[in-house]
N, C-alpha and C. Protein backbone atom coordinates (compact mmCIF):
# COMPACT_ATOMS: atom_id res chain seq x y z
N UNK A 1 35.07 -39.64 -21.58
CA UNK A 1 35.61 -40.88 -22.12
C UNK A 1 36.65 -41.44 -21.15
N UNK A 2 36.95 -42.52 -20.82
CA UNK A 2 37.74 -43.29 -19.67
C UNK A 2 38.98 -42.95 -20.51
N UNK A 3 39.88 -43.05 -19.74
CA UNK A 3 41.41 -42.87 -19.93
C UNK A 3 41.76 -43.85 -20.84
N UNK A 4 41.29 -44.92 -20.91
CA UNK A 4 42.36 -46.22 -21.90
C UNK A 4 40.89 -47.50 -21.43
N UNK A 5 41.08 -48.27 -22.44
CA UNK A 5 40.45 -49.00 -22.89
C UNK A 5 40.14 -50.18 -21.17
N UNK A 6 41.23 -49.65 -20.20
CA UNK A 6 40.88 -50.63 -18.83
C UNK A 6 40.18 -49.95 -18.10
N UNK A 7 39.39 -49.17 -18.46
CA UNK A 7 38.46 -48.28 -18.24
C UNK A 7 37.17 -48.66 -17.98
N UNK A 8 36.61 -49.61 -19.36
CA UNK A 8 35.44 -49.66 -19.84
C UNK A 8 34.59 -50.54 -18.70
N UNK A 9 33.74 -50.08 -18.92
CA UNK A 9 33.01 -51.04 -18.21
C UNK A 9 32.05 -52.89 -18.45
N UNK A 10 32.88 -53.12 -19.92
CA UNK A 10 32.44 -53.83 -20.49
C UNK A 10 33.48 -54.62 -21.98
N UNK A 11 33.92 -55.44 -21.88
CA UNK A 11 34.46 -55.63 -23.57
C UNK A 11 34.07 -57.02 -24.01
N UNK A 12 33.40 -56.30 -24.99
CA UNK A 12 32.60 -57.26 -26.02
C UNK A 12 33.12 -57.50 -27.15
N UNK A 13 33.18 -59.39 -27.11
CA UNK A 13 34.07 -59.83 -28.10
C UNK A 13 32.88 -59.93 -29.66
N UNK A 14 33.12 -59.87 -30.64
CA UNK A 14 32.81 -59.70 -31.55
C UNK A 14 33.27 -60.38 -33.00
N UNK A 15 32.45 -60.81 -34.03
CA UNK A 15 33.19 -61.15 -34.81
C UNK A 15 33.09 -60.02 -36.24
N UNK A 16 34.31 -59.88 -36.35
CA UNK A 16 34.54 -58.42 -37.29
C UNK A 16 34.42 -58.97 -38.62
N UNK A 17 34.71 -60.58 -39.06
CA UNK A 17 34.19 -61.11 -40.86
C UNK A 17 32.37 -60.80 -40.86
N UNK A 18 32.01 -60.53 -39.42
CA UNK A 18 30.63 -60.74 -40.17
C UNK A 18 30.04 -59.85 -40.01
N UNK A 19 28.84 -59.43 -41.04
CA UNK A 19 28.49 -57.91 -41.14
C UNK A 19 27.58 -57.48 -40.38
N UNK A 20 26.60 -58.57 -39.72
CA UNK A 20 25.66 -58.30 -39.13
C UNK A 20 26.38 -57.51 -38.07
N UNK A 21 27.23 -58.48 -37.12
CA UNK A 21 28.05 -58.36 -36.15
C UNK A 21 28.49 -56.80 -36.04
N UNK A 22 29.36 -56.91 -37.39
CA UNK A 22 30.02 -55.28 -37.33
C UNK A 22 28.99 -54.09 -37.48
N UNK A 23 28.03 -54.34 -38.05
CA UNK A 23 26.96 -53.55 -38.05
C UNK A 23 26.32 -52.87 -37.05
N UNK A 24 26.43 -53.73 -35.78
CA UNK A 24 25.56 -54.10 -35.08
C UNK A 24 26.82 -53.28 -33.73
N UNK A 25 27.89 -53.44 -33.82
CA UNK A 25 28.82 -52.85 -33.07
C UNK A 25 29.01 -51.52 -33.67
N UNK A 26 29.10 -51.33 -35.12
CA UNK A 26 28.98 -50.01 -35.33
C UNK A 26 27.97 -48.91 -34.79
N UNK A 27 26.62 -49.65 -34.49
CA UNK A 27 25.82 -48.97 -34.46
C UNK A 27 25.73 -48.67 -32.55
N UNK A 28 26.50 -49.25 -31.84
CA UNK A 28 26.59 -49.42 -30.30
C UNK A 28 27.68 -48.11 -30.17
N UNK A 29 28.71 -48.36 -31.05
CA UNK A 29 30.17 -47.19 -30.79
C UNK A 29 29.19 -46.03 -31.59
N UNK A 30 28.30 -45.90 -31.67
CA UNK A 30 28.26 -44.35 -32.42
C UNK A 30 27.24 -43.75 -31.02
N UNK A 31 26.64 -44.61 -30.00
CA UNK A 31 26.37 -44.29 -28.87
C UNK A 31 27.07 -44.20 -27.53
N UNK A 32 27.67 -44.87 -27.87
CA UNK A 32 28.67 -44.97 -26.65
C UNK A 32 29.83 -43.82 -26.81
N UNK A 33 28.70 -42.69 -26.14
CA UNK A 33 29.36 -41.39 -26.17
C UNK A 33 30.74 -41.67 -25.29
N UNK A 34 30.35 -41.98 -23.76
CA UNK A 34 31.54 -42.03 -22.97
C UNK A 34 32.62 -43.30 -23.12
N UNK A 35 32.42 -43.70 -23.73
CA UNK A 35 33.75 -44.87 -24.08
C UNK A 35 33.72 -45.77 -23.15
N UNK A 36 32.60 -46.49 -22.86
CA UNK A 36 32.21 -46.88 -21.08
C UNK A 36 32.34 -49.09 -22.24
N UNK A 37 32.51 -49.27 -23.38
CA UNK A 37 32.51 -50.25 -24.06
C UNK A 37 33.84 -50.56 -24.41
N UNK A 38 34.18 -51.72 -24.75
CA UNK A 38 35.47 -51.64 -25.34
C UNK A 38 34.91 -52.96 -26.33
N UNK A 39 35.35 -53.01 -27.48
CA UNK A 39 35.00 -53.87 -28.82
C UNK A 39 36.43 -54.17 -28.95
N UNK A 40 36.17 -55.77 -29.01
CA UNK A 40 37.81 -57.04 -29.69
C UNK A 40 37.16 -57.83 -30.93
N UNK A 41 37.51 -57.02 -31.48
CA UNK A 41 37.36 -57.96 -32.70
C UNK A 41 38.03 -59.99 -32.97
N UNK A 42 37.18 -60.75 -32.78
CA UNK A 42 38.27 -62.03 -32.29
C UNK A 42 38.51 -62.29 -34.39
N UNK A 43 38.24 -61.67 -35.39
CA UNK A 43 38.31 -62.17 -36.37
C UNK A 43 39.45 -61.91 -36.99
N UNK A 44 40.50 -60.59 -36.32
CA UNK A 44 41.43 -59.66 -36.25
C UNK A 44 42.89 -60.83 -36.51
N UNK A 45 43.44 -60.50 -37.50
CA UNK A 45 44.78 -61.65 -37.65
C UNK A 45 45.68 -61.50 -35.93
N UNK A 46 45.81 -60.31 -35.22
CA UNK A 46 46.23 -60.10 -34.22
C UNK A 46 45.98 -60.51 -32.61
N UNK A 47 44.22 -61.21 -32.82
CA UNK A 47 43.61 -61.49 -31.49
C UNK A 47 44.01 -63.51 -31.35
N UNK A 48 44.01 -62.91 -30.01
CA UNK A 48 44.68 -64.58 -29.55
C UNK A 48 43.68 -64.94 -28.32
N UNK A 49 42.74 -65.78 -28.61
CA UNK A 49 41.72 -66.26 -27.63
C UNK A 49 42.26 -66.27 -26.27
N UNK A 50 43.03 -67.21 -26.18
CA UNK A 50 44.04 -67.52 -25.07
C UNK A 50 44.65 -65.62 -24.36
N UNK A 51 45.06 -65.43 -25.14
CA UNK A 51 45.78 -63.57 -24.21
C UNK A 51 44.97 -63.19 -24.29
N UNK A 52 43.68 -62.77 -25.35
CA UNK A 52 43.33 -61.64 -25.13
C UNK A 52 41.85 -61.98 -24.46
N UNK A 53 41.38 -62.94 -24.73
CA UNK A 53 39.49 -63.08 -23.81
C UNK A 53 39.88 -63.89 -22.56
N UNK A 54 40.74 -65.13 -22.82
CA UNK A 54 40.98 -66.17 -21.77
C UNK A 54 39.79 -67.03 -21.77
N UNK A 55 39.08 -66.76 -23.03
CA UNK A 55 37.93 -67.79 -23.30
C UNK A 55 37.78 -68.72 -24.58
N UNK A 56 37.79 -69.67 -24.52
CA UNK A 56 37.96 -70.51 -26.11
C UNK A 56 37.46 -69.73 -26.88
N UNK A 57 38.67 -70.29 -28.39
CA UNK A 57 38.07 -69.57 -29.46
C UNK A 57 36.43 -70.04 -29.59
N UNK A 58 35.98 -71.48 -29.59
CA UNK A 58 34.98 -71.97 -30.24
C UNK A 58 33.67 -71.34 -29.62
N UNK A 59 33.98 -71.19 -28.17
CA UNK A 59 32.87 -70.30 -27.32
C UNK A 59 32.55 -69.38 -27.65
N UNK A 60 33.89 -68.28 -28.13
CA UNK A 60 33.81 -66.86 -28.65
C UNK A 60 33.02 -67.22 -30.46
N UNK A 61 33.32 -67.89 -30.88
CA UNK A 61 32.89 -68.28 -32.33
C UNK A 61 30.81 -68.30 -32.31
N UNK A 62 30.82 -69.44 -31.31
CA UNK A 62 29.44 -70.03 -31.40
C UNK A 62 28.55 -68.68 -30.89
N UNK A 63 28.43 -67.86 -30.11
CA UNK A 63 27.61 -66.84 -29.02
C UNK A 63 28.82 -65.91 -28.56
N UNK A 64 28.03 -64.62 -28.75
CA UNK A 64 28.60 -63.68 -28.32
C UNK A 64 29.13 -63.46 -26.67
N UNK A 65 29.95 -63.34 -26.78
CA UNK A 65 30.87 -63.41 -25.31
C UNK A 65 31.37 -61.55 -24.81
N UNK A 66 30.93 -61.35 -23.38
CA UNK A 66 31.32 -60.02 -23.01
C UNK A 66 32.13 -60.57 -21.72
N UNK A 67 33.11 -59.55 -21.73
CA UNK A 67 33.67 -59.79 -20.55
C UNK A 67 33.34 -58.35 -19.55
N UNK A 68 33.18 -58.42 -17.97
CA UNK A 68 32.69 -57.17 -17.69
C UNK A 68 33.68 -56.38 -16.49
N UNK A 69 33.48 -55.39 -15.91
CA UNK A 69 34.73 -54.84 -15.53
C UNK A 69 35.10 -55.66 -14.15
N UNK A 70 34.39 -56.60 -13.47
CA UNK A 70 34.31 -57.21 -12.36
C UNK A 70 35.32 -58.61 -12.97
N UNK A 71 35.57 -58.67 -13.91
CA UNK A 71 35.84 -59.92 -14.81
C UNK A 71 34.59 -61.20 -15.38
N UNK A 72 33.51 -60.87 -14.45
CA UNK A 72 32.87 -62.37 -14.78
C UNK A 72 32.52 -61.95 -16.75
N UNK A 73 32.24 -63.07 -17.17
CA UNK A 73 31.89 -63.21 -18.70
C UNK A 73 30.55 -63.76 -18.36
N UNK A 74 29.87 -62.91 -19.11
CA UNK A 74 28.73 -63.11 -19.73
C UNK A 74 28.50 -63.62 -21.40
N UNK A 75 26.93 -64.34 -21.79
CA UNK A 75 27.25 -64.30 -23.14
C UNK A 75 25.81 -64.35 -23.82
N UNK A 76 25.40 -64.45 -24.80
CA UNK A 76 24.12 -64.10 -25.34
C UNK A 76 23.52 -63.03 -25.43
N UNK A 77 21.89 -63.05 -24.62
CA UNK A 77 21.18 -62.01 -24.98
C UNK A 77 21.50 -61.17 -23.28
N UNK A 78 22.46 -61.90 -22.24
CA UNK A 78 22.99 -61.29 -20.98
C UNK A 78 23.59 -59.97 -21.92
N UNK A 79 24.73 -60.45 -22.81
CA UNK A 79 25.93 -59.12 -23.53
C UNK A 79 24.85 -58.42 -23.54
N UNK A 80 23.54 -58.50 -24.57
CA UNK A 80 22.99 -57.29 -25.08
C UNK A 80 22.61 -56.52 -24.08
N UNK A 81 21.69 -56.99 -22.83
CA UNK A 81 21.63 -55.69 -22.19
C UNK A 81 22.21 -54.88 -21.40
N UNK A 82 23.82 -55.58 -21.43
CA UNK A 82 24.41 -54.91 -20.51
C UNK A 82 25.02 -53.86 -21.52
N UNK A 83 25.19 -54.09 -22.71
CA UNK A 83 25.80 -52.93 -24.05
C UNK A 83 24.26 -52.19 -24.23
N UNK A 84 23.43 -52.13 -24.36
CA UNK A 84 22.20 -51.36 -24.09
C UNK A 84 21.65 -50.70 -23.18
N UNK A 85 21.83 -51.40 -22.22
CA UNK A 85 21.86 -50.28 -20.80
C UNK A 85 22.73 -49.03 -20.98
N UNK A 86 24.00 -49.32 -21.19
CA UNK A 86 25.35 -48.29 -21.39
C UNK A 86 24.67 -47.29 -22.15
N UNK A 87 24.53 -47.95 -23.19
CA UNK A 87 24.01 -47.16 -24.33
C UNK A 87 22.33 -46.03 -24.21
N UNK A 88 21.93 -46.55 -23.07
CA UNK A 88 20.67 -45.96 -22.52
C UNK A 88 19.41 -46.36 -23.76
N UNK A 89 19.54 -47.69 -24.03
CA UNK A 89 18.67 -48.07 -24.85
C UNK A 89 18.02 -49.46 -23.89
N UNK A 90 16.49 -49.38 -24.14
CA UNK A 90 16.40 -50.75 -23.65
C UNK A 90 15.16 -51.32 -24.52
N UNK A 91 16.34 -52.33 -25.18
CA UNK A 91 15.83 -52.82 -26.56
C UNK A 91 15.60 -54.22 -25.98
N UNK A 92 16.77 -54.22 -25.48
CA UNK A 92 16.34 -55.94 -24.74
C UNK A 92 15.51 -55.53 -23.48
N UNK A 93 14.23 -56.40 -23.28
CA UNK A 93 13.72 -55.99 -21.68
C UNK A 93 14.48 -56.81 -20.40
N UNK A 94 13.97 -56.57 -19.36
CA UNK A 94 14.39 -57.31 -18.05
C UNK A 94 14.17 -58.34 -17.98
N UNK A 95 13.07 -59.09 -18.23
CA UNK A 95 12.87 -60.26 -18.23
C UNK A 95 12.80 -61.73 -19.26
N UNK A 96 13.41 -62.14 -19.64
CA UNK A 96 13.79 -62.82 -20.82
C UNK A 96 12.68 -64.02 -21.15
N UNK A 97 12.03 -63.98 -22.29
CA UNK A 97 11.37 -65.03 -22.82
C UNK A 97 12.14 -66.07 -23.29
N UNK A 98 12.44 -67.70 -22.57
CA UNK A 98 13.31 -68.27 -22.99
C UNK A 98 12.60 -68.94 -24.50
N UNK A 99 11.28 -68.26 -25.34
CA UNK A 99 11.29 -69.04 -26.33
C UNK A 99 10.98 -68.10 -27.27
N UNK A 100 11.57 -66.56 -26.81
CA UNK A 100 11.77 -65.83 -27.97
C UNK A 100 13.04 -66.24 -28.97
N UNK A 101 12.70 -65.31 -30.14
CA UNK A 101 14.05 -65.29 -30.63
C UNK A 101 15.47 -64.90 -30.44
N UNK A 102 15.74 -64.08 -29.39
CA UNK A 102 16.82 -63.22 -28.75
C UNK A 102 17.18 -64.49 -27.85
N UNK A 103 16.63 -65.62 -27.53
CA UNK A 103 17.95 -66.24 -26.49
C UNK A 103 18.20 -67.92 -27.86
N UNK A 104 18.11 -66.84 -28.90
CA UNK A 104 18.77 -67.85 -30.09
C UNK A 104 20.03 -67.69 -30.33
N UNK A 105 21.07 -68.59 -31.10
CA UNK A 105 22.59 -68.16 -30.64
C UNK A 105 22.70 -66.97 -32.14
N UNK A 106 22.16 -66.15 -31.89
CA UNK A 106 22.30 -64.72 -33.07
C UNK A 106 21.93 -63.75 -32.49
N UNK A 107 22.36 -62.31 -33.13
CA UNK A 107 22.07 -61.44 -32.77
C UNK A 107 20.75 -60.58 -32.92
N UNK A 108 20.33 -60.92 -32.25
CA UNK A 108 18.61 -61.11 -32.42
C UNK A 108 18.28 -59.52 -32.51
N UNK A 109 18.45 -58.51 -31.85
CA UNK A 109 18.15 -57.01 -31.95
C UNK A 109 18.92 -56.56 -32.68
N UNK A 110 19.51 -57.13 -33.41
CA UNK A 110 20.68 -56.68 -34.57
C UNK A 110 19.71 -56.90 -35.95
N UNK A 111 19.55 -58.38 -35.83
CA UNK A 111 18.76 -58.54 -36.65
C UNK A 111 17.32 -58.10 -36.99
N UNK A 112 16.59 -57.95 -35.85
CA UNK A 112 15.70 -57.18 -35.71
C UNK A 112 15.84 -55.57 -36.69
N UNK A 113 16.74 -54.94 -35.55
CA UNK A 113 16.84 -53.93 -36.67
C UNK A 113 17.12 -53.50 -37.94
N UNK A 114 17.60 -54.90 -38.51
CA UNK A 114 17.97 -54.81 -39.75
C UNK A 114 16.62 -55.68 -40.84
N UNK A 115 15.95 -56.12 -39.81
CA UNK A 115 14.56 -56.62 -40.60
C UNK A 115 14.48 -57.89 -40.68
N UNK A 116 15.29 -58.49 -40.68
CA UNK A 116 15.05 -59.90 -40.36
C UNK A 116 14.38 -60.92 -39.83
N UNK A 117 14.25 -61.95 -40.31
CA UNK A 117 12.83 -62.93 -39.01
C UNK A 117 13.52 -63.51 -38.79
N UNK A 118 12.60 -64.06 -37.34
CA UNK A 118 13.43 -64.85 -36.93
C UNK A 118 13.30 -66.65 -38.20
N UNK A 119 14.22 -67.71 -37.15
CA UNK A 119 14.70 -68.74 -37.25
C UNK A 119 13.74 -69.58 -37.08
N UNK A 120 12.92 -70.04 -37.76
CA UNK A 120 11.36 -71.11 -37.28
C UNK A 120 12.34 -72.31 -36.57
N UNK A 121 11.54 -73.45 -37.06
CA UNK A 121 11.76 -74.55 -35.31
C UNK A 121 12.19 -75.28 -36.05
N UNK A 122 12.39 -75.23 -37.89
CA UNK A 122 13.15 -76.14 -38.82
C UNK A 122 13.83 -75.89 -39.48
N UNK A 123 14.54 -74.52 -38.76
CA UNK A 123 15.90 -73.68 -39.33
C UNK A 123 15.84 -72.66 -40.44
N UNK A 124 14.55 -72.62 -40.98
CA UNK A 124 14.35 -71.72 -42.07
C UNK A 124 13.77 -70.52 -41.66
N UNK A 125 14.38 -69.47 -42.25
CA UNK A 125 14.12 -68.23 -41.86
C UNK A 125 12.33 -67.65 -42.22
N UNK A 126 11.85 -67.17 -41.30
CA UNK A 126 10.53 -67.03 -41.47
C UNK A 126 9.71 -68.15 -41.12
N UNK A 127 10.09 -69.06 -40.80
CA UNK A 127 8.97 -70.26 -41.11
C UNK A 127 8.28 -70.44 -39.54
């Protein structure tokens, strides 16, 4: 496990009101044997867009936002495979279908695993 959280090789902002979200991070920290992740909850009365990501709240709100140990930020279905790689899972593949459901602004292998369909082309689920 890295010494302290400036360690990680990755910190992924998250939103902790929502369950998918936390679900979905719960289920990343119960792999992330070596502590190689670091999870910010931005929903936290304590997190301050501005100090703690240096990325708008509304950015962090709309799509998941990672920041990585090089500093650049990544965001979408980029976060997932770089928290899946870590994790030695490869749920997301290498090459991205831009008209799957995973480069939709949700957590698409979250949802996946939790059973969900996707988002049809007139916002209704399944359709």
């Amino acid at each position: 496990m890295p010494a302290n959280d400036n360690d990680a090789e990755i910190e992924a902002f998250y939103d902790g009101d929502c369950s998918l979200c936390s679900r979905e991070v719960s289920w990343l920290r119960s792999r992330d044997r070596n502590g190689h992740i670091r999870f910010t909850n931005i929903a936290a009365p304590e997190f301050d867009a501005d100090r703690d990501a240096g990325i708008p709240v509304g950015r962090l709100q709309k799509c998941i936002q990672a920041r990585l140990a090089t500093g650049e930020v990544v965001e979408g279905v980029e976060v997932f495979r770089h928290l899946y790689r870590i994790v030695g899972s490869n749920i997301v593949g290498r090459e991205p279908n831009p008209n799957s459901f995973a480069h939709r602004p949700a957590l698409c292998p979250a949802a996946r695993r939790m059973g969900l369909r996707p988002i049809g082309p007139a916002g209704n689920i399944g359709s």
